[in-house]
C-alpha atoms as a PDB file:
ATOM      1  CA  UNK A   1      81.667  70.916  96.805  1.00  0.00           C
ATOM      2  CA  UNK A   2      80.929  67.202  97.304  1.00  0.00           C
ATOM      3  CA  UNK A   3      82.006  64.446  94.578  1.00  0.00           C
ATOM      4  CA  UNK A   4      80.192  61.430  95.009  1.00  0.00           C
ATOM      5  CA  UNK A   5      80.404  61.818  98.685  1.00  0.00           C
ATOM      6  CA  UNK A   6      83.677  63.252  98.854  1.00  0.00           C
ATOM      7  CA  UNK A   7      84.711  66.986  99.310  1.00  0.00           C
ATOM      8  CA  UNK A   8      86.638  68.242  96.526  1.00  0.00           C
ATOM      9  CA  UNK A   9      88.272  71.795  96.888  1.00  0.00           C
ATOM     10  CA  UNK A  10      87.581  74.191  93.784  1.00  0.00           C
ATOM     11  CA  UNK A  11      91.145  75.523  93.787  1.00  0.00           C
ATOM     12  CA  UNK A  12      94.204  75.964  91.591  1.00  0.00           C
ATOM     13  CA  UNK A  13      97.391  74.740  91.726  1.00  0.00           C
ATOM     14  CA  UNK A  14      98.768  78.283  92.553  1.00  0.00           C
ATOM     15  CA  UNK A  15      95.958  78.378  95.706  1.00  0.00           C
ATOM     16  CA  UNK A  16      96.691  74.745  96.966  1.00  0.00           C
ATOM     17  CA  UNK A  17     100.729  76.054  96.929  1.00  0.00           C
ATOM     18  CA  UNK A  18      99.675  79.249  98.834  1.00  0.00           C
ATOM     19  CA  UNK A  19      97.940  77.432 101.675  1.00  0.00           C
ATOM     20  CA  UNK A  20     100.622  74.930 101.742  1.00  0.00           C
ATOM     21  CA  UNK A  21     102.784  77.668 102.537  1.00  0.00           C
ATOM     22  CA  UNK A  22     100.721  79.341 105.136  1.00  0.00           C
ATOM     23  CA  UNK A  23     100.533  75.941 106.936  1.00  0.00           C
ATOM     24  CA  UNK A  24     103.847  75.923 107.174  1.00  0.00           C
ATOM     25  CA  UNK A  25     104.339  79.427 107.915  1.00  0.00           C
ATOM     26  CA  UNK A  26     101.803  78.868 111.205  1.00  0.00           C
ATOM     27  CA  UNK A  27     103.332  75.354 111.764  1.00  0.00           C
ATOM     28  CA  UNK A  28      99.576  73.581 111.290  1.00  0.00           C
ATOM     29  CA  UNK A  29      99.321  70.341 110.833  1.00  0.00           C
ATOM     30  CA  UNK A  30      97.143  69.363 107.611  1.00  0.00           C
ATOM     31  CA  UNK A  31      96.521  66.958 104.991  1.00  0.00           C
ATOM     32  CA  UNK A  32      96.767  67.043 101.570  1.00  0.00           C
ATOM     33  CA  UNK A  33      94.940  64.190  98.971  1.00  0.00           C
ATOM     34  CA  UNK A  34      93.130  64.583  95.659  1.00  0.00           C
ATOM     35  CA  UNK A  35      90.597  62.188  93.604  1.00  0.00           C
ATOM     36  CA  UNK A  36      90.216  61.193  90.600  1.00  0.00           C
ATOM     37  CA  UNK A  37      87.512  58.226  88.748  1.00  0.00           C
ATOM     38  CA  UNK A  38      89.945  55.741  90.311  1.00  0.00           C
ATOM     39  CA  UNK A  39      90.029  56.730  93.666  1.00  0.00           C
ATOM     40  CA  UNK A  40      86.482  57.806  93.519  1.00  0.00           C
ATOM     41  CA  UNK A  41      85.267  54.550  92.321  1.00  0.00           C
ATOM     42  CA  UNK A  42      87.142  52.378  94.866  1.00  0.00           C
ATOM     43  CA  UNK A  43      86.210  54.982  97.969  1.00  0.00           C
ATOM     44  CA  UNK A  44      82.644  53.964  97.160  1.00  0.00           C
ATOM     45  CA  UNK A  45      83.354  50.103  98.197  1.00  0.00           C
ATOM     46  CA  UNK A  46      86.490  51.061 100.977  1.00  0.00           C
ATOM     47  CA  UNK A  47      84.679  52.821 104.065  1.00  0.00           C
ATOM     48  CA  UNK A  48      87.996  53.504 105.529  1.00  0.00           C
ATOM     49  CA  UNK A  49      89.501  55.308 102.186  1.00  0.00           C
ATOM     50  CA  UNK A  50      86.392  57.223 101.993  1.00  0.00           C
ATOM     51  CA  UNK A  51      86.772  58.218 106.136  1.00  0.00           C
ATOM     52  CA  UNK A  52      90.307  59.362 105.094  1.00  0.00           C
ATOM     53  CA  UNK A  53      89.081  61.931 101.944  1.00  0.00           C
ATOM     54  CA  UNK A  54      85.856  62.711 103.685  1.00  0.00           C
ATOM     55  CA  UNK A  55      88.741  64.294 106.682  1.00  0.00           C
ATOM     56  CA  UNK A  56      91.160  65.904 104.124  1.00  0.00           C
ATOM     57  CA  UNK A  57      91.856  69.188 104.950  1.00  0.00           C
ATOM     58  CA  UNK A  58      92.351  69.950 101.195  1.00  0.00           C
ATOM     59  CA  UNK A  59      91.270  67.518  98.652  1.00  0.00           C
ATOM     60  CA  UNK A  60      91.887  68.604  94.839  1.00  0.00           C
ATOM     61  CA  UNK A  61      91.164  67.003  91.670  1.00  0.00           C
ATOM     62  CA  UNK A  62      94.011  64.777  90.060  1.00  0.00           C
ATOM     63  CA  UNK A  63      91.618  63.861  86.960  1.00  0.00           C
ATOM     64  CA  UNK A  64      88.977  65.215  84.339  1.00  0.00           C
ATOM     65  CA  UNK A  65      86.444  62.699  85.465  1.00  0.00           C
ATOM     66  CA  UNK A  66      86.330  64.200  88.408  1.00  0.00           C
ATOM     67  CA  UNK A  67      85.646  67.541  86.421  1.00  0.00           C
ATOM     68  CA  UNK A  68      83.027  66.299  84.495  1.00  0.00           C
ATOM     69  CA  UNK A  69      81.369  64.789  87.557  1.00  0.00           C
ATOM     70  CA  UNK A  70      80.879  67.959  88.967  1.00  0.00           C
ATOM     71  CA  UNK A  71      80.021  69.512  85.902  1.00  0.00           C
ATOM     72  CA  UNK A  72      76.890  67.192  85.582  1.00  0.00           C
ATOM     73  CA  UNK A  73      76.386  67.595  89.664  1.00  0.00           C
ATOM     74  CA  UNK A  74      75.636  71.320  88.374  1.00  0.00           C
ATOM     75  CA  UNK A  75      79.089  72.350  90.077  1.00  0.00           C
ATOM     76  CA  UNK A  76      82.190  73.913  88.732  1.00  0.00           C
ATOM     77  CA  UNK A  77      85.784  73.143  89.501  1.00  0.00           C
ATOM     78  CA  UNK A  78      88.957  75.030  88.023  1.00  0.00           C
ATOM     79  CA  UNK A  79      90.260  72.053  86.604  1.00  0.00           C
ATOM     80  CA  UNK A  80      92.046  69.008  87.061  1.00  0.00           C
ATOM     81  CA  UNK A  81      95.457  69.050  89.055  1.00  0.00           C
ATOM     82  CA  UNK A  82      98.351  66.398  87.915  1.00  0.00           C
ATOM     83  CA  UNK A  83     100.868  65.533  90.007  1.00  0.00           C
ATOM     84  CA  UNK A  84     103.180  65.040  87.076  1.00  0.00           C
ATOM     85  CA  UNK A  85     102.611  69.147  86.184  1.00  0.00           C
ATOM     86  CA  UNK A  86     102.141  70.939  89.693  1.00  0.00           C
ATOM     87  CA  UNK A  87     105.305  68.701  91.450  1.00  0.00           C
ATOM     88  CA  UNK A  88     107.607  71.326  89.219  1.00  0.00           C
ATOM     89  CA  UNK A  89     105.847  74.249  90.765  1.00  0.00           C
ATOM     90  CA  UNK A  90     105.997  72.755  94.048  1.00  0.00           C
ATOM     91  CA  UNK A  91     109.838  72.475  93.780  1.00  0.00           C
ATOM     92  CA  UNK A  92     109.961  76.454  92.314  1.00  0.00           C
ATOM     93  CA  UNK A  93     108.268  77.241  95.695  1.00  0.00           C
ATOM     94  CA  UNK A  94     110.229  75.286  97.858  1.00  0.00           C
ATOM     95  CA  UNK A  95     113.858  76.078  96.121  1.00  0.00           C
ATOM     96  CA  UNK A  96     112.220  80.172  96.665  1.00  0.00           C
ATOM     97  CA  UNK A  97     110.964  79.359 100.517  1.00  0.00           C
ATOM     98  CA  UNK A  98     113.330  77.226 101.324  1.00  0.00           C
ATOM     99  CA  UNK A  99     110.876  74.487 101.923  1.00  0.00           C
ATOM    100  CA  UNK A 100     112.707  71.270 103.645  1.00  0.00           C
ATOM    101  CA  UNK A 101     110.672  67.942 101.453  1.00  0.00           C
ATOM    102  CA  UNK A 102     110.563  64.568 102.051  1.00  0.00           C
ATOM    103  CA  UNK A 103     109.859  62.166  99.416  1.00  0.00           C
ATOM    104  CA  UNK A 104     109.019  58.540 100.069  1.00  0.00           C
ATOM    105  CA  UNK A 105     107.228  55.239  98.322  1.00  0.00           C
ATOM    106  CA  UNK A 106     107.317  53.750  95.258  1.00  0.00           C
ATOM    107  CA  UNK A 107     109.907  51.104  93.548  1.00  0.00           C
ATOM    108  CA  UNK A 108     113.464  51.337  94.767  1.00  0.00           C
ATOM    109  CA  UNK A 109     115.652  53.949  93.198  1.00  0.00           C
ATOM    110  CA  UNK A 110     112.364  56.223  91.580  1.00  0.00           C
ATOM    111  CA  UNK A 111     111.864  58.604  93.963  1.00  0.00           C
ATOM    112  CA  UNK A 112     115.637  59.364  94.134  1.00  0.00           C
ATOM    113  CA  UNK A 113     115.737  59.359  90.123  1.00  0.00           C
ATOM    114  CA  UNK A 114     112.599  62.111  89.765  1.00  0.00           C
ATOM    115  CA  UNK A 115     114.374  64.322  92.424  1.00  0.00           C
ATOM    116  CA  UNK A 116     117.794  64.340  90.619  1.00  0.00           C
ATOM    117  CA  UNK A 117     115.330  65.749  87.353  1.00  0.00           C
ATOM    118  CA  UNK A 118     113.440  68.273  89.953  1.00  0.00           C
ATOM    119  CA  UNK A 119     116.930  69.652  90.469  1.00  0.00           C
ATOM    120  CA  UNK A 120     118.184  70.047  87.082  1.00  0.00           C
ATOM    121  CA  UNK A 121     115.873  72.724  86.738  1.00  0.00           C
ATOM    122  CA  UNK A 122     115.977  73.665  90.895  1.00  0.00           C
ATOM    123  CA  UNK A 123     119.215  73.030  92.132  1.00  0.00           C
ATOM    124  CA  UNK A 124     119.032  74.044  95.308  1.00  0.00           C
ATOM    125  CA  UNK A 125     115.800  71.956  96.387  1.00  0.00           C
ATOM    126  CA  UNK A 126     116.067  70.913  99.750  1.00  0.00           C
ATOM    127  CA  UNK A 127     115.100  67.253  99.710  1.00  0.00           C
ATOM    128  CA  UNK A 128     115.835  65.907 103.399  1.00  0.00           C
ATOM    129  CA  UNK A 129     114.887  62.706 102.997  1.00  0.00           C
ATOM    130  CA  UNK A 130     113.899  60.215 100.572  1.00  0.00           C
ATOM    131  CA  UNK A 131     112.843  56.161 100.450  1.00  0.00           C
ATOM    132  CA  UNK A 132     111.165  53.702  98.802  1.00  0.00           C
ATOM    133  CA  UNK A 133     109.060  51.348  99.111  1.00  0.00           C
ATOM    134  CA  UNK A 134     104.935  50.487 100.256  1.00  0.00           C
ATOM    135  CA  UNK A 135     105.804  50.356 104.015  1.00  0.00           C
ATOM    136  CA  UNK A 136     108.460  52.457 104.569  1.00  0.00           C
ATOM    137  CA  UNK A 137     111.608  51.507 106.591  1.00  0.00           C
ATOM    138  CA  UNK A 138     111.257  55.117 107.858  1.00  0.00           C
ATOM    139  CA  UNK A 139     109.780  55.532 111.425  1.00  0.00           C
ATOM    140  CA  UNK A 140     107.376  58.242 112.072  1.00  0.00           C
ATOM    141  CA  UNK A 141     110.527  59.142 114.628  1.00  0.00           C
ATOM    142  CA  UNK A 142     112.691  59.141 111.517  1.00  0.00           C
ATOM    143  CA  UNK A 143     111.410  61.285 109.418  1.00  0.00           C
ATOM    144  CA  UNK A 144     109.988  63.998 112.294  1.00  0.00           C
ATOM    145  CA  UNK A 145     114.128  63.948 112.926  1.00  0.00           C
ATOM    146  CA  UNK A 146     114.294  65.133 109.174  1.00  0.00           C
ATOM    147  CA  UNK A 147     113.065  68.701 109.969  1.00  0.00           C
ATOM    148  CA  UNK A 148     110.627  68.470 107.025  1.00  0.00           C
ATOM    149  CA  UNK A 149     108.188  71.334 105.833  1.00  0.00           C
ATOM    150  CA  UNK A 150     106.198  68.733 103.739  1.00  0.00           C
ATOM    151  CA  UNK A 151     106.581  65.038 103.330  1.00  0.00           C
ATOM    152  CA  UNK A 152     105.300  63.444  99.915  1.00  0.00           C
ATOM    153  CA  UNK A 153     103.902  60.103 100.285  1.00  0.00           C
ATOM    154  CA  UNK A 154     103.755  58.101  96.936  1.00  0.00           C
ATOM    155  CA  UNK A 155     102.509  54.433  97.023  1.00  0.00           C
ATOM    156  CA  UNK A 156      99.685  54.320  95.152  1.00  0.00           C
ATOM    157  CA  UNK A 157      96.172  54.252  96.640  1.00  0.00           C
ATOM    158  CA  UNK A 158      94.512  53.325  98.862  1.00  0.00           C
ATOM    159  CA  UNK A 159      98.345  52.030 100.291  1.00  0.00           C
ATOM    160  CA  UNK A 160      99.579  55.438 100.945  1.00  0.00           C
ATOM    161  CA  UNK A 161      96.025  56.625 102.068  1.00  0.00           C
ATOM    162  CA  UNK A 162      96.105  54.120 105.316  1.00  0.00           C
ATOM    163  CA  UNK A 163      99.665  54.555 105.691  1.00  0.00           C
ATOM    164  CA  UNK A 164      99.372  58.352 106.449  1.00  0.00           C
ATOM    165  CA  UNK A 165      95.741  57.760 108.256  1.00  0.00           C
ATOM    166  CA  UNK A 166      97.877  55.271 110.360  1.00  0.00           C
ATOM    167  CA  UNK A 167     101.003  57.609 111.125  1.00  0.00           C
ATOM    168  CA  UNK A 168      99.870  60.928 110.888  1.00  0.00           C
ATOM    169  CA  UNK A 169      98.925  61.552 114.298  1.00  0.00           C
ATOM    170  CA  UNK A 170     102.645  60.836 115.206  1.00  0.00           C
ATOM    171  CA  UNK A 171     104.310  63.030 112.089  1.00  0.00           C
ATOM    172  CA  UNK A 172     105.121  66.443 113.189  1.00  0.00           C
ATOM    173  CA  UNK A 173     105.713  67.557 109.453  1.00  0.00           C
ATOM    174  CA  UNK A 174     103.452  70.628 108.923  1.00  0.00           C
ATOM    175  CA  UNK A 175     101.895  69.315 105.203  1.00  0.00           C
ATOM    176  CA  UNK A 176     101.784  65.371 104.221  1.00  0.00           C
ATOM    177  CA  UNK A 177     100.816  65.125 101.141  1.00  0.00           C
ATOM    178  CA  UNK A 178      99.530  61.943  98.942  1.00  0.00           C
ATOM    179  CA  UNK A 179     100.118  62.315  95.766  1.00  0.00           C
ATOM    180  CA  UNK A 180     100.358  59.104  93.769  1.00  0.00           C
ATOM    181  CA  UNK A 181     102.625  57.975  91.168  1.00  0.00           C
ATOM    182  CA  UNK A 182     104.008  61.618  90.293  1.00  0.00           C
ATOM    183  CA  UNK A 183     107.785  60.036  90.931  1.00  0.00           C
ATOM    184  CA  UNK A 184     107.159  57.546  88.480  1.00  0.00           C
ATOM    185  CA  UNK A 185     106.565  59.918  85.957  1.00  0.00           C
ATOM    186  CA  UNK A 186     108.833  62.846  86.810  1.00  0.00           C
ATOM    187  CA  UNK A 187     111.638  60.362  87.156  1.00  0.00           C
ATOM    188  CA  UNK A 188     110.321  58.674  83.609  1.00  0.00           C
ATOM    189  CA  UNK A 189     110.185  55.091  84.682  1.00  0.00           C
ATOM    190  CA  UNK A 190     106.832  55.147  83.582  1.00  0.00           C
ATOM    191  CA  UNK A 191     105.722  56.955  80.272  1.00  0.00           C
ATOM    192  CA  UNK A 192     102.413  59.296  80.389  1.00  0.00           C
ATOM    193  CA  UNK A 193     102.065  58.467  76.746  1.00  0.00           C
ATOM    194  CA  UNK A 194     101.839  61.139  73.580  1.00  0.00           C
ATOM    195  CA  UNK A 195     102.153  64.570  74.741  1.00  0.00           C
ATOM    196  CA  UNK A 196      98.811  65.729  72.482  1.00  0.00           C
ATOM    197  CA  UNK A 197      96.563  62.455  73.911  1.00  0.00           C
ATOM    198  CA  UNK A 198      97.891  63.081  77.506  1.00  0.00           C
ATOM    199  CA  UNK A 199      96.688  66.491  78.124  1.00  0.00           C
ATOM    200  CA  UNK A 200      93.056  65.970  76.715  1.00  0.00           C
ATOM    201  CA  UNK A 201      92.463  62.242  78.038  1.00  0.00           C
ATOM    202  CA  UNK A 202      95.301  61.094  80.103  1.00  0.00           C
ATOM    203  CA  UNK A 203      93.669  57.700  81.223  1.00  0.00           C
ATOM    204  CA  UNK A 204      93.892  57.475  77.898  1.00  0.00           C
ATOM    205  CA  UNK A 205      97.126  58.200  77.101  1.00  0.00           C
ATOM    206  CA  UNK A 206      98.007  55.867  80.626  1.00  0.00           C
ATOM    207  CA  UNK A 207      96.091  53.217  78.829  1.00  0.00           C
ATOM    208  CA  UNK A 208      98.032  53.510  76.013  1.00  0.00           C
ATOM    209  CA  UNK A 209     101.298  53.395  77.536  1.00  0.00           C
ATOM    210  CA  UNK A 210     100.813  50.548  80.015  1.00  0.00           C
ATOM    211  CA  UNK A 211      97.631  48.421  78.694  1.00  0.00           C
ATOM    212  CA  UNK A 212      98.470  45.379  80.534  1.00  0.00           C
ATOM    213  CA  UNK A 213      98.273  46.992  83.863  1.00  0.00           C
ATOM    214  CA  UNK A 214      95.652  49.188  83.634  1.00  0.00           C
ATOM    215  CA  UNK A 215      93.032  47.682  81.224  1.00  0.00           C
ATOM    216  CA  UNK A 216      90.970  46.606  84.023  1.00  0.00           C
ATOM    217  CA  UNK A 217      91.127  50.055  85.809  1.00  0.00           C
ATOM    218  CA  UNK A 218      90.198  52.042  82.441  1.00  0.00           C
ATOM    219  CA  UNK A 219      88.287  49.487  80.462  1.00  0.00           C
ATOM    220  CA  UNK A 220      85.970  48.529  83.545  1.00  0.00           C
ATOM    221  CA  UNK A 221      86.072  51.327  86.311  1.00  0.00           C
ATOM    222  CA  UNK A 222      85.520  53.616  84.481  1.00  0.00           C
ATOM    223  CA  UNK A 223      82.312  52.963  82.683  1.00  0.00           C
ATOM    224  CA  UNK A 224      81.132  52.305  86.353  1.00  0.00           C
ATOM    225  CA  UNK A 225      82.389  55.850  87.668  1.00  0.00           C
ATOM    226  CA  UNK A 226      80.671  57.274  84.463  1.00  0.00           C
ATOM    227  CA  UNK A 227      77.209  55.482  85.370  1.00  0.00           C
ATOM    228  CA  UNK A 228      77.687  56.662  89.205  1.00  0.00           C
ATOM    229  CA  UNK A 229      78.848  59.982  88.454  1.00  0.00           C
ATOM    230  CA  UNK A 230      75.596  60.148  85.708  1.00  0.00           C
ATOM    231  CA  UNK A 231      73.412  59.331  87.864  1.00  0.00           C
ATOM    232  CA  UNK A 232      74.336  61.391  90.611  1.00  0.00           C
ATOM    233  CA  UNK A 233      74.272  64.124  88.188  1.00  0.00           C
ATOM    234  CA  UNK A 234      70.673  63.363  87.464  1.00  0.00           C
ATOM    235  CA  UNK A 235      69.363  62.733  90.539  1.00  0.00           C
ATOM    236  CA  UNK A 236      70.551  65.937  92.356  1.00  0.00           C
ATOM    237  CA  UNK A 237      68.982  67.936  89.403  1.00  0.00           C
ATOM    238  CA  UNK A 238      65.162  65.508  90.709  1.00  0.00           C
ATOM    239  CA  UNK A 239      65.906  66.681  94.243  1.00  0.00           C
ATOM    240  CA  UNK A 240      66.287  70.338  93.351  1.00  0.00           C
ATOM    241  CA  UNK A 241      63.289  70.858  91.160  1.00  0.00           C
END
Protein backbone atom coordinates (compact mmCIF):
# COMPACT_ATOMS: atom_id res chain seq x y z
CA UNK A 1 0.00 0.00 0.00
CA UNK A 2 1.21 3.54 -0.76
CA UNK A 3 1.99 6.18 2.18
CA UNK A 4 2.03 9.51 0.95
CA UNK A 5 3.68 8.35 -2.16
CA UNK A 6 5.73 5.80 -0.71
CA UNK A 7 5.18 1.94 -0.65
CA UNK A 8 4.92 0.63 2.71
CA UNK A 9 4.87 -3.27 3.16
CA UNK A 10 1.93 -4.57 5.50
CA UNK A 11 4.18 -7.11 7.23
CA UNK A 12 5.41 -8.21 10.63
CA UNK A 13 8.50 -8.31 12.09
CA UNK A 14 8.47 -12.20 12.01
CA UNK A 15 7.63 -11.87 7.88
CA UNK A 16 10.30 -9.09 7.18
CA UNK A 17 12.92 -11.78 9.18
CA UNK A 18 11.59 -14.66 6.97
CA UNK A 19 12.27 -12.93 3.66
CA UNK A 20 15.46 -11.67 4.95
CA UNK A 21 16.37 -15.11 5.28
CA UNK A 22 15.21 -16.38 1.99
CA UNK A 23 17.30 -13.58 0.37
CA UNK A 24 20.03 -14.84 1.78
CA UNK A 25 19.27 -18.35 1.34
CA UNK A 26 18.98 -17.55 -2.76
CA UNK A 27 21.92 -15.04 -2.46
CA UNK A 28 19.49 -11.94 -3.87
CA UNK A 29 20.45 -8.82 -3.56
CA UNK A 30 17.70 -6.49 -1.81
CA UNK A 31 17.05 -3.55 0.19
CA UNK A 32 15.67 -3.05 3.29
CA UNK A 33 14.27 0.73 4.70
CA UNK A 34 11.19 1.71 6.69
CA UNK A 35 9.28 5.23 7.27
CA UNK A 36 8.05 6.87 9.71
CA UNK A 37 6.33 10.93 10.03
CA UNK A 38 10.00 11.97 9.89
CA UNK A 39 11.16 10.38 6.99
CA UNK A 40 7.84 10.75 5.37
CA UNK A 41 7.72 14.39 5.86
CA UNK A 42 11.25 15.16 4.58
CA UNK A 43 10.81 12.53 1.39
CA UNK A 44 8.07 14.94 0.36
CA UNK A 45 10.72 17.97 -0.15
CA UNK A 46 14.04 15.39 -1.05
CA UNK A 47 13.25 13.85 -4.65
CA UNK A 48 16.24 11.71 -4.31
CA UNK A 49 15.16 10.18 -0.68
CA UNK A 50 11.82 9.64 -2.05
CA UNK A 51 13.56 7.77 -5.49
CA UNK A 52 15.40 5.63 -2.86
CA UNK A 53 11.93 4.37 -0.74
CA UNK A 54 9.84 4.52 -3.85
CA UNK A 55 12.80 1.42 -5.07
CA UNK A 56 12.88 -0.43 -1.67
CA UNK A 57 12.41 -3.83 -2.08
CA UNK A 58 10.80 -3.97 1.42
CA UNK A 59 9.83 -0.86 3.14
CA UNK A 60 8.15 -1.32 6.75
CA UNK A 61 6.83 1.03 9.18
CA UNK A 62 9.29 2.31 12.00
CA UNK A 63 6.40 4.64 13.54
CA UNK A 64 2.57 4.92 14.51
CA UNK A 65 2.14 7.92 12.32
CA UNK A 66 2.73 6.02 9.68
CA UNK A 67 -0.10 3.63 11.04
CA UNK A 68 -2.51 6.12 11.45
CA UNK A 69 -1.81 7.50 7.98
CA UNK A 70 -2.89 4.53 6.48
CA UNK A 71 -5.60 4.04 8.71
CA UNK A 72 -7.23 7.37 7.48
CA UNK A 73 -5.97 6.39 3.67
CA UNK A 74 -8.71 3.54 4.39
CA UNK A 75 -5.66 0.99 4.58
CA UNK A 76 -4.47 -1.32 7.26
CA UNK A 77 -0.97 -2.11 8.36
CA UNK A 78 0.07 -4.71 11.18
CA UNK A 79 1.71 -2.21 13.09
CA UNK A 80 4.61 -0.20 13.60
CA UNK A 81 8.18 -1.90 13.54
CA UNK A 82 11.06 -0.35 15.98
CA UNK A 83 14.35 -0.92 15.40
CA UNK A 84 15.06 -0.75 19.09
CA UNK A 85 12.49 -4.09 19.54
CA UNK A 86 12.93 -6.23 16.24
CA UNK A 87 17.16 -5.73 16.28
CA UNK A 88 16.87 -8.52 19.33
CA UNK A 89 14.94 -10.82 17.08
CA UNK A 90 17.16 -10.17 14.31
CA UNK A 91 20.19 -11.30 16.43
CA UNK A 92 17.95 -14.66 17.73
CA UNK A 93 17.80 -15.41 13.94
CA UNK A 94 21.14 -14.80 13.04
CA UNK A 95 22.89 -16.52 16.32
CA UNK A 96 20.12 -19.73 15.00
CA UNK A 97 21.20 -19.29 11.04
CA UNK A 98 24.33 -18.39 11.52
CA UNK A 99 23.81 -15.12 9.82
CA UNK A 100 27.39 -13.22 9.25
CA UNK A 101 26.20 -9.01 10.20
CA UNK A 102 27.80 -6.03 9.67
CA UNK A 103 27.08 -3.07 11.64
CA UNK A 104 28.23 0.40 10.70
CA UNK A 105 27.43 4.41 11.38
CA UNK A 106 26.75 6.33 14.12
CA UNK A 107 29.14 8.11 16.90
CA UNK A 108 32.39 6.33 17.58
CA UNK A 109 32.31 3.46 19.99
CA UNK A 110 28.04 2.94 19.77
CA UNK A 111 27.71 0.49 17.42
CA UNK A 112 30.44 -1.63 19.11
CA UNK A 113 28.72 -0.87 22.66
CA UNK A 114 24.93 -2.13 21.40
CA UNK A 115 26.59 -5.32 19.93
CA UNK A 116 28.47 -6.25 23.18
CA UNK A 117 24.47 -5.97 24.80
CA UNK A 118 23.08 -8.07 21.58
CA UNK A 119 25.48 -10.72 22.83
CA UNK A 120 24.78 -10.87 26.39
CA UNK A 121 21.68 -12.37 25.52
CA UNK A 122 23.23 -14.09 21.94
CA UNK A 123 26.61 -14.96 22.46
CA UNK A 124 27.46 -16.44 19.59
CA UNK A 125 26.28 -13.56 17.09
CA UNK A 126 28.44 -13.38 14.30
CA UNK A 127 29.20 -9.69 13.90
CA UNK A 128 32.00 -9.47 11.06
CA UNK A 129 32.42 -6.14 10.98
CA UNK A 130 31.60 -3.03 12.64
CA UNK A 131 32.42 1.06 12.27
CA UNK A 132 31.39 4.24 12.91
CA UNK A 133 30.87 7.10 11.64
CA UNK A 134 28.49 9.19 8.63
CA UNK A 135 30.92 8.24 5.78
CA UNK A 136 32.38 5.24 6.58
CA UNK A 137 36.16 4.53 6.37
CA UNK A 138 34.94 1.14 5.05
CA UNK A 139 35.20 0.60 1.21
CA UNK A 140 32.45 -1.09 -0.56
CA UNK A 141 35.70 -3.58 -1.25
CA UNK A 142 36.01 -3.77 2.52
CA UNK A 143 33.16 -4.82 3.70
CA UNK A 144 32.19 -7.32 0.46
CA UNK A 145 35.75 -8.94 1.94
CA UNK A 146 33.70 -9.34 5.28
CA UNK A 147 31.59 -12.27 3.95
CA UNK A 148 28.44 -10.58 5.32
CA UNK A 149 24.78 -12.03 5.13
CA UNK A 150 23.37 -8.52 6.01
CA UNK A 151 25.04 -5.23 6.59
CA UNK A 152 23.17 -2.63 8.96
CA UNK A 153 23.64 0.85 7.99
CA UNK A 154 22.86 3.38 10.86
CA UNK A 155 23.47 7.15 10.21
CA UNK A 156 20.45 8.68 10.46
CA UNK A 157 18.38 9.75 7.44
CA UNK A 158 18.45 10.77 4.70
CA UNK A 159 22.66 10.24 5.35
CA UNK A 160 22.49 6.56 5.35
CA UNK A 161 19.70 6.58 2.61
CA UNK A 162 22.27 8.18 -0.15
CA UNK A 163 25.06 6.39 1.26
CA UNK A 164 23.57 2.90 0.42
CA UNK A 165 21.77 4.43 -2.93
CA UNK A 166 25.45 5.48 -3.69
CA UNK A 167 27.27 2.04 -2.85
CA UNK A 168 24.87 -0.50 -3.24
CA UNK A 169 25.40 -1.39 -6.68
CA UNK A 170 29.04 -2.30 -5.64
CA UNK A 171 28.03 -4.29 -2.13
CA UNK A 172 27.72 -7.91 -2.73
CA UNK A 173 26.04 -8.40 0.80
CA UNK A 174 22.73 -10.24 0.12
CA UNK A 175 20.39 -7.73 2.62
CA UNK A 176 21.52 -3.92 3.46
CA UNK A 177 19.48 -2.73 5.67
CA UNK A 178 18.82 1.07 7.00
CA UNK A 179 17.70 1.14 10.05
CA UNK A 180 18.34 4.36 11.94
CA UNK A 181 19.44 5.05 15.33
CA UNK A 182 18.60 1.41 16.73
CA UNK A 183 22.53 1.31 18.05
CA UNK A 184 21.99 4.29 19.90
CA UNK A 185 19.39 2.86 21.78
CA UNK A 186 20.32 -0.81 22.12
CA UNK A 187 23.74 0.33 23.22
CA UNK A 188 21.82 3.05 25.68
CA UNK A 189 23.70 6.14 24.72
CA UNK A 190 20.54 7.56 24.04
CA UNK A 191 17.42 6.98 26.36
CA UNK A 192 13.88 6.07 24.61
CA UNK A 193 12.32 7.67 27.62
CA UNK A 194 9.59 5.96 30.24
CA UNK A 195 8.92 2.50 29.34
CA UNK A 196 4.78 3.14 29.66
CA UNK A 197 5.03 6.66 27.35
CA UNK A 198 7.43 4.89 24.86
CA UNK A 199 5.32 2.12 23.69
CA UNK A 200 2.04 4.22 23.15
CA UNK A 201 3.74 7.56 21.74
CA UNK A 202 7.39 7.14 21.35
CA UNK A 203 8.03 10.60 19.61
CA UNK A 204 6.81 11.38 22.62
CA UNK A 205 8.70 9.68 24.89
CA UNK A 206 11.95 10.77 22.28
CA UNK A 207 10.75 14.24 22.93
CA UNK A 208 10.90 13.81 26.34
CA UNK A 209 14.20 12.40 26.61
CA UNK A 210 16.13 14.67 24.25
CA UNK A 211 13.93 18.04 23.86
CA UNK A 212 16.70 20.13 22.70
CA UNK A 213 17.35 18.08 19.69
CA UNK A 214 14.26 17.11 18.58
CA UNK A 215 11.75 19.92 19.41
CA UNK A 216 11.83 21.11 15.97
CA UNK A 217 11.31 17.57 14.45
CA UNK A 218 8.23 16.78 16.91
CA UNK A 219 6.91 20.20 17.73
CA UNK A 220 6.87 21.32 13.91
CA UNK A 221 7.01 18.20 11.52
CA UNK A 222 4.79 16.69 12.82
CA UNK A 223 1.73 18.83 12.82
CA UNK A 224 2.72 19.15 9.05
CA UNK A 225 2.81 15.20 8.48
CA UNK A 226 -0.58 15.18 10.42
CA UNK A 227 -2.15 17.92 7.95
CA UNK A 228 -0.55 15.91 4.83
CA UNK A 229 -1.37 12.62 6.02
CA UNK A 230 -5.23 14.22 6.81
CA UNK A 231 -5.64 15.35 3.87
CA UNK A 232 -4.55 12.59 1.91
CA UNK A 233 -6.84 10.61 3.96
CA UNK A 234 -9.68 12.79 2.83
CA UNK A 235 -9.06 13.24 -0.48
CA UNK A 236 -8.66 9.53 -1.52
CA UNK A 237 -12.07 8.89 0.26
CA UNK A 238 -13.47 12.25 -2.72
CA UNK A 239 -11.79 10.21 -5.45
CA UNK A 240 -13.43 6.93 -4.52
CA UNK A 241 -16.99 8.01 -4.09
Amino acid sequence: MEVMGVPVHQVSPAQVLAQVGAWIHEDRRATVGYVNAHVLELAQRDGRLMGWLRGLDLCYADGAGVVLAARLAGDALPGRMTGADWIWDLAAAAEREGWNLGWIGGRPGVVARAVARLRQVHPDLRVGLIDHGYRPRWSPVGINEAGLDVLLVGMGTPTQERWVAVHRGALEVPVVWALGATADFVSGEVDRGPPWLYRRAEWLARLWADPSRLAGRYLVGLPRFAARALWGGVARRVVER
